[in-house]
Protein backbone atom coordinates (compact mmCIF):
# COMPACT_ATOMS: atom_id res chain seq x y z
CA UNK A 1 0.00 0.00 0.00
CA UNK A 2 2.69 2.65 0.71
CA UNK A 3 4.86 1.65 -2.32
CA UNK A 4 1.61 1.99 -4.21
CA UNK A 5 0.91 5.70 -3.03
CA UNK A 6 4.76 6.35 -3.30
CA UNK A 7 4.69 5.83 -7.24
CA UNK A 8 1.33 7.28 -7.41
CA UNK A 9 2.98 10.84 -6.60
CA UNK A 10 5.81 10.37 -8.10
CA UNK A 11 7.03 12.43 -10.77
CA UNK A 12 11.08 11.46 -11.19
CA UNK A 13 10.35 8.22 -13.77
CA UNK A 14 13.34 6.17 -13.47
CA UNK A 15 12.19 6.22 -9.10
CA UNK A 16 8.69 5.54 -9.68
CA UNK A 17 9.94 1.99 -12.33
CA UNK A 18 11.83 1.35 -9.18
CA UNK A 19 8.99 1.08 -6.72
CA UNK A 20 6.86 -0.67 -9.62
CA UNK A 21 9.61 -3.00 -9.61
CA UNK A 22 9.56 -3.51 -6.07
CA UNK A 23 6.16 -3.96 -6.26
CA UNK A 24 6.09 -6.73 -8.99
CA UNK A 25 8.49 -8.62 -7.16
CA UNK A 26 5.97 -8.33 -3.93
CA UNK A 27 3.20 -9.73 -5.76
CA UNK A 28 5.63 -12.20 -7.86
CA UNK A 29 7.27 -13.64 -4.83
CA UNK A 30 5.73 -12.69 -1.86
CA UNK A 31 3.55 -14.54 0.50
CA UNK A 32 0.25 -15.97 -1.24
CA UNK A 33 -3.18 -15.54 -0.15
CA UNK A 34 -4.21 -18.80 -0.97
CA UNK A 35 -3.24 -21.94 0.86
CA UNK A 36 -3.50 -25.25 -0.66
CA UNK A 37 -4.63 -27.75 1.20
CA UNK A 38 -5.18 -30.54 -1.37
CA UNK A 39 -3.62 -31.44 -4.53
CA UNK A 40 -5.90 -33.15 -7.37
CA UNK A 41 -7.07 -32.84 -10.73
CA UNK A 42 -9.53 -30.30 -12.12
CA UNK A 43 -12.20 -31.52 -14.47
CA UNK A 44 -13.40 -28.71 -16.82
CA UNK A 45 -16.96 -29.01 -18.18
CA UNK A 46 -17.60 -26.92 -21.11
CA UNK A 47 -20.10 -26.47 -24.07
CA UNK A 48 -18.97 -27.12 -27.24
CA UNK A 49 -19.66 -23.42 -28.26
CA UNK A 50 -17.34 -21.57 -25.68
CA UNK A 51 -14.14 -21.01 -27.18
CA UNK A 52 -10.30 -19.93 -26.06
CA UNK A 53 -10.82 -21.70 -22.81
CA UNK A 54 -7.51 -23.32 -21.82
CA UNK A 55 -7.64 -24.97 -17.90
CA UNK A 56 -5.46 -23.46 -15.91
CA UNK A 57 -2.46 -24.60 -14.37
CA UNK A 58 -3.34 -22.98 -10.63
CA UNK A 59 -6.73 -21.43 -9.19
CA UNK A 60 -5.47 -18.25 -7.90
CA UNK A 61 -3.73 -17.58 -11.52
CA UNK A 62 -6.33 -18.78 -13.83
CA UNK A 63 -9.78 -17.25 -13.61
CA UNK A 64 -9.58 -14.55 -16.05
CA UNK A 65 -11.67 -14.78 -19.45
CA UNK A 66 -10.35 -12.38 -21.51
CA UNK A 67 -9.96 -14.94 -24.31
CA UNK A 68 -13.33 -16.66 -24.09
CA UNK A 69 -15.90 -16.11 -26.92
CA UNK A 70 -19.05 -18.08 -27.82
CA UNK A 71 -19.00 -19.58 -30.92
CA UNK A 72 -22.39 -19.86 -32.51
């Protein structure tokens, strides 16, 4: 939260890539909100007419369906 209100303000660029960097690496490698408790497989059920779905490798990473179209 304070890096993010840091680069928010800031107007030298090369210091503000810096804390964006810092942040990435936060987010990259930092502790993760999700804890798994089990390990299995994921079944995906799908129709036929939803497209550019690909399963994905982890939960927390996975849910977004920018790429998903219906094909009919």
């Amino acid at each position: 939260e304070e890096l993010f209100q840091k680069q928010k303000v800031e107007q030298d660029l090369d210091k503000r890539r810096e804390y964006l960097r810092e942040i990435a690496d936060i987010i990259r490698v930092g502790d993760n909100h999700w804890v798994t408790l089990v390990w299995g497989r994921f079944f995906w059920q799908m129709h036929r007419d939803v497209k550019g779905f690909h399963p994905p490798q982890t939960v927390q990473y996975g849910f977004k369906h920018e790429h998903l179209w219906l094909d009919r």
